[in-house]
C-alpha atoms as a PDB file:
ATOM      1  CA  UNK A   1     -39.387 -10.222 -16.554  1.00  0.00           C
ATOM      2  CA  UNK A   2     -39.895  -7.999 -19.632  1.00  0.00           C
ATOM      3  CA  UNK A   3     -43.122  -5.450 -19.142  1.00  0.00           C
ATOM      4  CA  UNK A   4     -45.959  -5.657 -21.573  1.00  0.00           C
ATOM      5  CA  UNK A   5     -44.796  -1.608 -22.596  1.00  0.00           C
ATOM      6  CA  UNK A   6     -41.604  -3.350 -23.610  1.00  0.00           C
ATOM      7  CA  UNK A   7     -42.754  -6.218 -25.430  1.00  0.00           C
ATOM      8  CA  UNK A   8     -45.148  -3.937 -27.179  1.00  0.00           C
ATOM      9  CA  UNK A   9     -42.718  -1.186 -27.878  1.00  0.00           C
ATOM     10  CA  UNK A  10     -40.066  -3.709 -29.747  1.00  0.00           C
ATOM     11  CA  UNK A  11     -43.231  -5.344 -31.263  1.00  0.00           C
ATOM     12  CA  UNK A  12     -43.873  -1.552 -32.980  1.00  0.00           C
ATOM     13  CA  UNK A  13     -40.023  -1.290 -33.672  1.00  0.00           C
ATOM     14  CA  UNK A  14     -40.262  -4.268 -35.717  1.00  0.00           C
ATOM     15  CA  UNK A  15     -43.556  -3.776 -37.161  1.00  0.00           C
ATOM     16  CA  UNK A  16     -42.241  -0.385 -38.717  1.00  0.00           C
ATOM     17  CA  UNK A  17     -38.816  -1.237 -40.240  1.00  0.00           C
ATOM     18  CA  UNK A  18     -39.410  -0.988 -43.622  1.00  0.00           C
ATOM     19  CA  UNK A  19     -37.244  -0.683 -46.677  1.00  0.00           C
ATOM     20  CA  UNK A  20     -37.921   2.907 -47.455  1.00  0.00           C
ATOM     21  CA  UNK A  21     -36.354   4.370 -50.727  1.00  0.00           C
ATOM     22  CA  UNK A  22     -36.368   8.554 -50.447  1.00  0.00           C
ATOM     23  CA  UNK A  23     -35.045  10.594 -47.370  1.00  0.00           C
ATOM     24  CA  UNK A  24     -34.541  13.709 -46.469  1.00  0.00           C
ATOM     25  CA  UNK A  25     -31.602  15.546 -46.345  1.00  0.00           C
ATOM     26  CA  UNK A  26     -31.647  15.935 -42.561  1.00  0.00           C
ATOM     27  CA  UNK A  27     -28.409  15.439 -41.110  1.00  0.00           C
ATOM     28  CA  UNK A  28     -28.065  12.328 -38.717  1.00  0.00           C
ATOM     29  CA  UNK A  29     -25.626  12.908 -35.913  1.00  0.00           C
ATOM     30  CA  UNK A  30     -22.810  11.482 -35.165  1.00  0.00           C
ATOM     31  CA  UNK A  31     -23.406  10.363 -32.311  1.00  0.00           C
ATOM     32  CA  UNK A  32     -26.806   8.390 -33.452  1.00  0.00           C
ATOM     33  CA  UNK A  33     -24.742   6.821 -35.281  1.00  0.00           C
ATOM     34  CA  UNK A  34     -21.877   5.458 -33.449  1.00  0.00           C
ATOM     35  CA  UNK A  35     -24.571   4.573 -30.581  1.00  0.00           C
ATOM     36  CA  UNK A  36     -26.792   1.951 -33.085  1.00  0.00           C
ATOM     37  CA  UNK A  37     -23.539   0.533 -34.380  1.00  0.00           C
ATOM     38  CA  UNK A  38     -22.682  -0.036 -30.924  1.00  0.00           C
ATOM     39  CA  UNK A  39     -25.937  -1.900 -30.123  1.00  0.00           C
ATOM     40  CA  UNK A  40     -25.935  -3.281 -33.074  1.00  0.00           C
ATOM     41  CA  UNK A  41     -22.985  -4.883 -32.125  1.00  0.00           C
ATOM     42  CA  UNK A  42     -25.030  -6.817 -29.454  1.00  0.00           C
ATOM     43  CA  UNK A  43     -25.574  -9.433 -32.084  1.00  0.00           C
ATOM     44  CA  UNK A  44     -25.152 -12.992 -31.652  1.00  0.00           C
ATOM     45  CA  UNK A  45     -22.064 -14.011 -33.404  1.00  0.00           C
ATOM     46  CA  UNK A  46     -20.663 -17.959 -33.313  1.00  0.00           C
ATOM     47  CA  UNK A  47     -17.713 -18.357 -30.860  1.00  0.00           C
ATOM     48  CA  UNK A  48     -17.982 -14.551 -30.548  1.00  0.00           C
ATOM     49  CA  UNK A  49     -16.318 -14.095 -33.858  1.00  0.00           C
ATOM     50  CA  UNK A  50     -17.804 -10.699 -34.525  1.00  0.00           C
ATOM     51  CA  UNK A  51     -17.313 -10.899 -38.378  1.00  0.00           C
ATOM     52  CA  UNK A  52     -18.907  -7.450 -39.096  1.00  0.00           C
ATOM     53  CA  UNK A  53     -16.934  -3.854 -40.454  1.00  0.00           C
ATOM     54  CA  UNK A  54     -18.388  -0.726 -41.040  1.00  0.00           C
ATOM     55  CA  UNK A  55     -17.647   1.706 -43.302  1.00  0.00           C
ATOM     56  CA  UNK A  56     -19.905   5.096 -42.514  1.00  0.00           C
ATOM     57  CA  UNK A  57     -20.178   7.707 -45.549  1.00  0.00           C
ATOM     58  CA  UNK A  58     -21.987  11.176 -45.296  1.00  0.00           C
ATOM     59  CA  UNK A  59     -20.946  14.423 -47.010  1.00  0.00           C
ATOM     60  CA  UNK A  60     -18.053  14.677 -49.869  1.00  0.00           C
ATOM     61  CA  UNK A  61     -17.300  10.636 -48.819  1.00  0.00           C
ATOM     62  CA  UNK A  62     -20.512   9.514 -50.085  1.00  0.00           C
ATOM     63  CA  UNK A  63     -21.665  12.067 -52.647  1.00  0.00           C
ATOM     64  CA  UNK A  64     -17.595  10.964 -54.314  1.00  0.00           C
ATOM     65  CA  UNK A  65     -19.010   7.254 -54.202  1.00  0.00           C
ATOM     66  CA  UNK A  66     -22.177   7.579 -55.408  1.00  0.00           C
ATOM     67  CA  UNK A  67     -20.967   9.613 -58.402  1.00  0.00           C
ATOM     68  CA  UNK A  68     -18.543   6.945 -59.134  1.00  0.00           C
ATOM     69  CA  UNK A  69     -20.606   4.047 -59.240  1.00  0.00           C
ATOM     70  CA  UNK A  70     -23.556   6.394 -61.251  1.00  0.00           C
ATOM     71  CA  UNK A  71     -21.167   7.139 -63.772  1.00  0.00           C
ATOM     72  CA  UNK A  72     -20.381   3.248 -64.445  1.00  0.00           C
ATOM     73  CA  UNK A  73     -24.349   2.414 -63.865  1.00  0.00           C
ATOM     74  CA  UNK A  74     -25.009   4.746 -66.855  1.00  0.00           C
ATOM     75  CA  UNK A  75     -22.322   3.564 -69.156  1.00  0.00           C
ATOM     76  CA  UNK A  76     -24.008   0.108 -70.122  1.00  0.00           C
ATOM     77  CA  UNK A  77     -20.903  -1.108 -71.681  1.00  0.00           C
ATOM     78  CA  UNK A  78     -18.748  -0.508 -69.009  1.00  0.00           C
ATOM     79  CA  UNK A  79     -21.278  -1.904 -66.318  1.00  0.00           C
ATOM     80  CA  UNK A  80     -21.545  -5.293 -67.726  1.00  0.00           C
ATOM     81  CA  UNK A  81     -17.948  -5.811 -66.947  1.00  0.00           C
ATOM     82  CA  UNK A  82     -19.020  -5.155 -63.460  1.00  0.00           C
ATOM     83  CA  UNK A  83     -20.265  -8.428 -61.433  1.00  0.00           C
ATOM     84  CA  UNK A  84     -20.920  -9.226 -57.996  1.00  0.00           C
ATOM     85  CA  UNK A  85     -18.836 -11.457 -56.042  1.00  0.00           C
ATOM     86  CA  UNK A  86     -21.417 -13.602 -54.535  1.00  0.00           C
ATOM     87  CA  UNK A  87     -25.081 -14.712 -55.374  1.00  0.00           C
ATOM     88  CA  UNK A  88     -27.156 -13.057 -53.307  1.00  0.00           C
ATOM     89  CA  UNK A  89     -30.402 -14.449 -55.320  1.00  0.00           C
ATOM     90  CA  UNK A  90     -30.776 -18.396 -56.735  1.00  0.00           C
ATOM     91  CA  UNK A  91     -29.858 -18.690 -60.531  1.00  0.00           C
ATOM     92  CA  UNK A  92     -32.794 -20.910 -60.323  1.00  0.00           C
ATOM     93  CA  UNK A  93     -36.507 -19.227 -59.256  1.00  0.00           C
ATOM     94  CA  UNK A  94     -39.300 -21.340 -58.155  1.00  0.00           C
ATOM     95  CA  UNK A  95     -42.047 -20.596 -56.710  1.00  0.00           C
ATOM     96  CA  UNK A  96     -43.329 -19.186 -54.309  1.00  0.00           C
ATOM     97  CA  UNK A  97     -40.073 -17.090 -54.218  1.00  0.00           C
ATOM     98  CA  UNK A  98     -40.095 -15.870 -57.631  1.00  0.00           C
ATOM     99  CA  UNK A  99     -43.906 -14.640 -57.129  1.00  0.00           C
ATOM    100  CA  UNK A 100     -42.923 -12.579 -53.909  1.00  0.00           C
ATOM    101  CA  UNK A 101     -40.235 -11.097 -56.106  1.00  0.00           C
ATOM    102  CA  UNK A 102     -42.302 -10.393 -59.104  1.00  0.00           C
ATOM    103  CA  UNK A 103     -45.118  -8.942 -56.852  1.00  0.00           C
ATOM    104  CA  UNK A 104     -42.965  -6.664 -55.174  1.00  0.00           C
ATOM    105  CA  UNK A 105     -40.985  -5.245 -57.858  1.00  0.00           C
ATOM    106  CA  UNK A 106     -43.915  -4.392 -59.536  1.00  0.00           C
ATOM    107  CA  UNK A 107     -45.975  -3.303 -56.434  1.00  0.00           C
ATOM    108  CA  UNK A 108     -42.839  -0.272 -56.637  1.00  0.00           C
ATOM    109  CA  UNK A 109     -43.049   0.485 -60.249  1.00  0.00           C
ATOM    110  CA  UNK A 110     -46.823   1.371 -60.415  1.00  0.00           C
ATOM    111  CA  UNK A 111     -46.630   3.278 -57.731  1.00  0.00           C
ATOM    112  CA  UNK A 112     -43.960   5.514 -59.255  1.00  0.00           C
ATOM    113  CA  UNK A 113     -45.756   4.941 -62.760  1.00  0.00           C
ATOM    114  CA  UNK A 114     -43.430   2.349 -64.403  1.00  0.00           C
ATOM    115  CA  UNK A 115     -44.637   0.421 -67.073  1.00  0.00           C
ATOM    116  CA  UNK A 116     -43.053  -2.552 -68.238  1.00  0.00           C
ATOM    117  CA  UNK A 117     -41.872  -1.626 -71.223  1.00  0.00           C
ATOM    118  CA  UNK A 118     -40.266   2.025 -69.511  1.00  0.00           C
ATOM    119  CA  UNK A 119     -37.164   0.165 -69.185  1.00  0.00           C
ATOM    120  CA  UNK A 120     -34.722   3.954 -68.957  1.00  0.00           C
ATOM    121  CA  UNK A 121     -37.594   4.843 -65.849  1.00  0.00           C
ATOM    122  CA  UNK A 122     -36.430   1.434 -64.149  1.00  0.00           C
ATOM    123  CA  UNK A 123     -32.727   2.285 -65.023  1.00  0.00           C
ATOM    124  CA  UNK A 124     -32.777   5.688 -63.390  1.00  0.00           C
ATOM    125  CA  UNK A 125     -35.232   4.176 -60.259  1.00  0.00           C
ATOM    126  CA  UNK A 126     -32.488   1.511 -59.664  1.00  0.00           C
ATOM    127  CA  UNK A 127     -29.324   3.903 -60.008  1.00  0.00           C
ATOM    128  CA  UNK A 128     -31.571   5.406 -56.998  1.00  0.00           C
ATOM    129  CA  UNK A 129     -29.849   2.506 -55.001  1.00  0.00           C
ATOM    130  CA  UNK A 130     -26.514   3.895 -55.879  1.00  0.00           C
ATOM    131  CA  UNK A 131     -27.233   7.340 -54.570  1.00  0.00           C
ATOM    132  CA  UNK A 132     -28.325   6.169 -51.305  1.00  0.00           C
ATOM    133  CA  UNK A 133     -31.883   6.975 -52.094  1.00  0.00           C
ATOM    134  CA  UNK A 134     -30.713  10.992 -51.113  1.00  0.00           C
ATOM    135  CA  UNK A 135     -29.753   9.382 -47.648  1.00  0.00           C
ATOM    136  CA  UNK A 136     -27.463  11.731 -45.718  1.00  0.00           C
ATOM    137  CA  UNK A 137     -25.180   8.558 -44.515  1.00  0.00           C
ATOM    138  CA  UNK A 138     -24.624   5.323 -46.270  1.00  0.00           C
ATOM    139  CA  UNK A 139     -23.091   2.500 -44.846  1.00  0.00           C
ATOM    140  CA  UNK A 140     -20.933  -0.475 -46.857  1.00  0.00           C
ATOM    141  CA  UNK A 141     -20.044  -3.348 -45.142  1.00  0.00           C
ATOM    142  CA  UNK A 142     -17.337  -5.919 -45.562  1.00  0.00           C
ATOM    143  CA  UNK A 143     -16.480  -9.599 -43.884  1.00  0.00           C
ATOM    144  CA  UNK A 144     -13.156 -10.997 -44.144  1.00  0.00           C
ATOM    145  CA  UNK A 145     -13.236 -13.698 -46.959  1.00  0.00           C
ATOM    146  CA  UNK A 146     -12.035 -16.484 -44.613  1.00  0.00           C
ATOM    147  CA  UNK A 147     -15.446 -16.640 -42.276  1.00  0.00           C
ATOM    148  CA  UNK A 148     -17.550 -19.173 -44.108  1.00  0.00           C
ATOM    149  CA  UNK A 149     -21.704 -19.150 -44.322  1.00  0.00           C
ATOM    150  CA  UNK A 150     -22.318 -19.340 -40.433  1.00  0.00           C
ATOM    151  CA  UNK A 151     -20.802 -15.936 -40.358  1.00  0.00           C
ATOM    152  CA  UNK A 152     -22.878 -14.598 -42.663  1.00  0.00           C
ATOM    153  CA  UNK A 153     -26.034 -15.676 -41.167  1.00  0.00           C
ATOM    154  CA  UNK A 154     -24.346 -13.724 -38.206  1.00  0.00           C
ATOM    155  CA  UNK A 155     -24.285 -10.920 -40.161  1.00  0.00           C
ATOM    156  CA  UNK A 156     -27.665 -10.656 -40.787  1.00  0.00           C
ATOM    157  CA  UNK A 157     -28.445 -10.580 -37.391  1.00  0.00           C
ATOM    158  CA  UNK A 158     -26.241  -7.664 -36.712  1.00  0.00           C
ATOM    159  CA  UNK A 159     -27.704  -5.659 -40.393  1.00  0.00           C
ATOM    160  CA  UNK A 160     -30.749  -6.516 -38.403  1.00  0.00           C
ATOM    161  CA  UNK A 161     -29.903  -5.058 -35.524  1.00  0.00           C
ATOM    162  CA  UNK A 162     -29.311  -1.671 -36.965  1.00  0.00           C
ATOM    163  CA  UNK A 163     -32.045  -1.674 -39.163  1.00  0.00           C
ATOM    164  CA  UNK A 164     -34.493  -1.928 -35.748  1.00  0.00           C
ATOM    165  CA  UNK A 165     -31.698   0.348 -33.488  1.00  0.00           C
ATOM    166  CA  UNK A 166     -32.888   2.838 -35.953  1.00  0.00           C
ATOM    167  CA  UNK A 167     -35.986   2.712 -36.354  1.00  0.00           C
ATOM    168  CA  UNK A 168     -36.129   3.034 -31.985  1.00  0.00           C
ATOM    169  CA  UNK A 169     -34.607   6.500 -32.963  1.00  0.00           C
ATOM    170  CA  UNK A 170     -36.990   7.652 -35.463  1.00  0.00           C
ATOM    171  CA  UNK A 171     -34.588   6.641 -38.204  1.00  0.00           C
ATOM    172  CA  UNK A 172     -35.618   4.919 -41.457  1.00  0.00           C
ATOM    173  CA  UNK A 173     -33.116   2.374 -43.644  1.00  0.00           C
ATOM    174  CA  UNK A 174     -32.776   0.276 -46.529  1.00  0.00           C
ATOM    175  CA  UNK A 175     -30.584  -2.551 -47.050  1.00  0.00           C
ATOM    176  CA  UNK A 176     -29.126  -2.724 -50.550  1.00  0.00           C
ATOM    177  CA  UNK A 177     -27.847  -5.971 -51.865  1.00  0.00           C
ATOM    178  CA  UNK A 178     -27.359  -4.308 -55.238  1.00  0.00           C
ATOM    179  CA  UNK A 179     -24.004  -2.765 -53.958  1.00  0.00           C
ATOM    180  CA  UNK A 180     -22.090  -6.024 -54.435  1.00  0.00           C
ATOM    181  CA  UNK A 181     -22.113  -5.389 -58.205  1.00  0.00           C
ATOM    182  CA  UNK A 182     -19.909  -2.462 -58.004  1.00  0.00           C
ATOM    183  CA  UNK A 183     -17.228  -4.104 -55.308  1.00  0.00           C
ATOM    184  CA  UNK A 184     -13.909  -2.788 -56.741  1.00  0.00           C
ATOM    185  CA  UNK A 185     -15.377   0.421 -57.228  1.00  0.00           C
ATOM    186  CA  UNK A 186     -15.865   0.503 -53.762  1.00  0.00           C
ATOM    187  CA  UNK A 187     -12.919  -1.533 -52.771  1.00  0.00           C
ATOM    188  CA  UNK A 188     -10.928   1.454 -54.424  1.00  0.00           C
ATOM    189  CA  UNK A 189     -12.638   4.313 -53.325  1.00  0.00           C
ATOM    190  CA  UNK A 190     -12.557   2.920 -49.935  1.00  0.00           C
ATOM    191  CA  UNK A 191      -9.597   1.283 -50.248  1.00  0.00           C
ATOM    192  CA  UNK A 192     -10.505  -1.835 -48.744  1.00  0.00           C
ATOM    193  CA  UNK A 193      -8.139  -4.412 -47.983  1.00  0.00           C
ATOM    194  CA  UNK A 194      -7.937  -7.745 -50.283  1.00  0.00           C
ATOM    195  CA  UNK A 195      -8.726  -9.762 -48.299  1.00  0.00           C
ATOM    196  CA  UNK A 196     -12.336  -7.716 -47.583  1.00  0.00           C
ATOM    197  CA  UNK A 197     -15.495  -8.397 -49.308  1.00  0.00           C
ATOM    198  CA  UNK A 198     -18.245  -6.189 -49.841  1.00  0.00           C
ATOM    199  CA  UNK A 199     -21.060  -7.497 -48.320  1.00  0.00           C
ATOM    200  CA  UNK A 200     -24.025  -4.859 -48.959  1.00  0.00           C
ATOM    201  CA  UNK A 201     -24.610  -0.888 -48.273  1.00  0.00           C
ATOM    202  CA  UNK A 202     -27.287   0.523 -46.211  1.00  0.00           C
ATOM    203  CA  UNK A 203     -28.766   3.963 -46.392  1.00  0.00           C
ATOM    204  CA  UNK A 204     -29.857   5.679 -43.030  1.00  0.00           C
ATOM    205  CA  UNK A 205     -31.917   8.503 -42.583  1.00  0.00           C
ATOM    206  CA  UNK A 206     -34.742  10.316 -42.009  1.00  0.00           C
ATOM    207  CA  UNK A 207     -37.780   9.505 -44.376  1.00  0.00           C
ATOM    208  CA  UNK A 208     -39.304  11.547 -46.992  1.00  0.00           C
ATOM    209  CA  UNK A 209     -42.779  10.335 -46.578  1.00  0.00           C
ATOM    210  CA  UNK A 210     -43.828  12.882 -49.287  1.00  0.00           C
ATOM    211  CA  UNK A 211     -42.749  10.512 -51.779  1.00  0.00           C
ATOM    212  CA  UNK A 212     -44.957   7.887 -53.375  1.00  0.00           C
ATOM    213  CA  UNK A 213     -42.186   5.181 -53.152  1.00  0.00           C
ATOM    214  CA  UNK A 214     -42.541   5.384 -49.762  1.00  0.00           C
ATOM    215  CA  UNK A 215     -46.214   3.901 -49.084  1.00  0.00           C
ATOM    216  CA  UNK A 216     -45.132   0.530 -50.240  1.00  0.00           C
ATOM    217  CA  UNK A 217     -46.199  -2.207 -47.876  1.00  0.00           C
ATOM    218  CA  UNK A 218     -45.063  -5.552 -48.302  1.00  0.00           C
ATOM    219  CA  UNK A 219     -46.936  -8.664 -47.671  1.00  0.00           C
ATOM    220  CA  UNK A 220     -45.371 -11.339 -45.130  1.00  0.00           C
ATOM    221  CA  UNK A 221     -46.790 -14.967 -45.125  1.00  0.00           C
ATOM    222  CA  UNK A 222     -49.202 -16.327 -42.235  1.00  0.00           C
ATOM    223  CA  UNK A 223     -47.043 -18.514 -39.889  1.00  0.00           C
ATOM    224  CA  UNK A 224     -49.277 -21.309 -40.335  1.00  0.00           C
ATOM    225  CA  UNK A 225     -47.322 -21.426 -44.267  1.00  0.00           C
ATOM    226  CA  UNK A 226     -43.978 -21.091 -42.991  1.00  0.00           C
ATOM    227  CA  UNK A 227     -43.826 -22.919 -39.170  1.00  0.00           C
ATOM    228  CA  UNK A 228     -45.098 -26.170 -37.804  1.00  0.00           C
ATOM    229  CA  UNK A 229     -45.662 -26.684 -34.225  1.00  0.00           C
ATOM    230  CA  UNK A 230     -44.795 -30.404 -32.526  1.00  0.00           C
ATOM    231  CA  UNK A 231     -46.053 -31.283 -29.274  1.00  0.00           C
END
């Protein structure tokens, strides 16, 4: 029988993950670290398959990363030679999904004073992703390229499960899709194995909640829009 402190206290765990998008430069120790990957691994996972791997970056190993992928980020002529290996988003937008997507993208740039025609501001605020948003550990993580799309709705479950292991530690994240673009970058810095493919980075840390970025609050739909109940 769970308590009603428990229930509440996940409840609060879950109602504070948020993508946040500047941290400090606090260090996060080690052992933080290896203990939410190791919860994390709790996940549910089909026939135990366990399709997750975790590569951790702080100091010289991320700053070396980072300043690779900038450096390609900034050359536009170079970057468009650089795709991602998967869609992560439909080539196709309807609504309401394109309206959430809209609203929150633009929710970000007023707050940091981005108009729509400021398109180097929106450059540099995205190559933000790429530095881990000053994060003192980034995570990339891989799945081997035989697991097929059950797998990877395992996978979210475990990103999941960091994301709110975290947060129960006073940690902040934010899960970065944007990553994928800049695979054999990665692949080579990391030297990942071919048969690896990148499925998104993570930064980890603790929140600067000096910075503006940082009081976005995204809306979430009312159940009633999104669930039906059968008796």
């Amino acid at each position: 029988m769970i308590s009603n402190s428990i229930q509440e206290a996940v409840d609060q765990v879950i109602r504070s993950r948020r993508s946040l998008r500047a941290f400090l430069n606090t260090p996060v120790a080690h052992e933080d670290i290896q203990a939410i990957l190791s919860i994390a691994a709790r996940a549910p996972s089909g026939t135990n398959t366990q399709p997750w791997k975790v590569y951790v970056l702080t100091g010289n190993s991320l700053q070396n990363l980072s300043s690779k992928i900038m450096a390609v980020h900034n050359n536009p002529d170079i970057a468009k030679s650089h795709t991602e290996e998967y869609k992560y988003y439909p080539v196709e937008w309807r609504s309401p999904y394109i309206d959430r997507r809209r609203k929150v993208g633009w929710d970000l740039y007023s707050l940091l004073g981005l108009g729509r025609d400021n398109k180097a501001g929106m450059h540099a605020q995205h190559g933000r992703n790429y530095q881990f948003f000053d994060a003192p550990v980034g995570l990339i993580f891989t799945i081997d390229r035989v697991m097929e799309q059950g797998s990877w709705l395992d996978y979210g479950m475990f990103l999941q499960n960091i994301m709110l292991a975290a947060r129960a530690r006073g940690l902040d994240t934010c899960p970065q899709a944007a990553f994928t673009q800049f695979h054999s970058i990665i692949s080579e810095e990391l030297a990942l194995l071919a048969e690896e493919m990148v499925v998104c980075g993570m930064s980890m840390g603790y929140a600067d909640m000096s910075k503006i970025e940082n009081s976005l609050q995204t809306e979430r739909a009312e159940v009633n829009t999104f669930a039906k109940f059968f008796d």
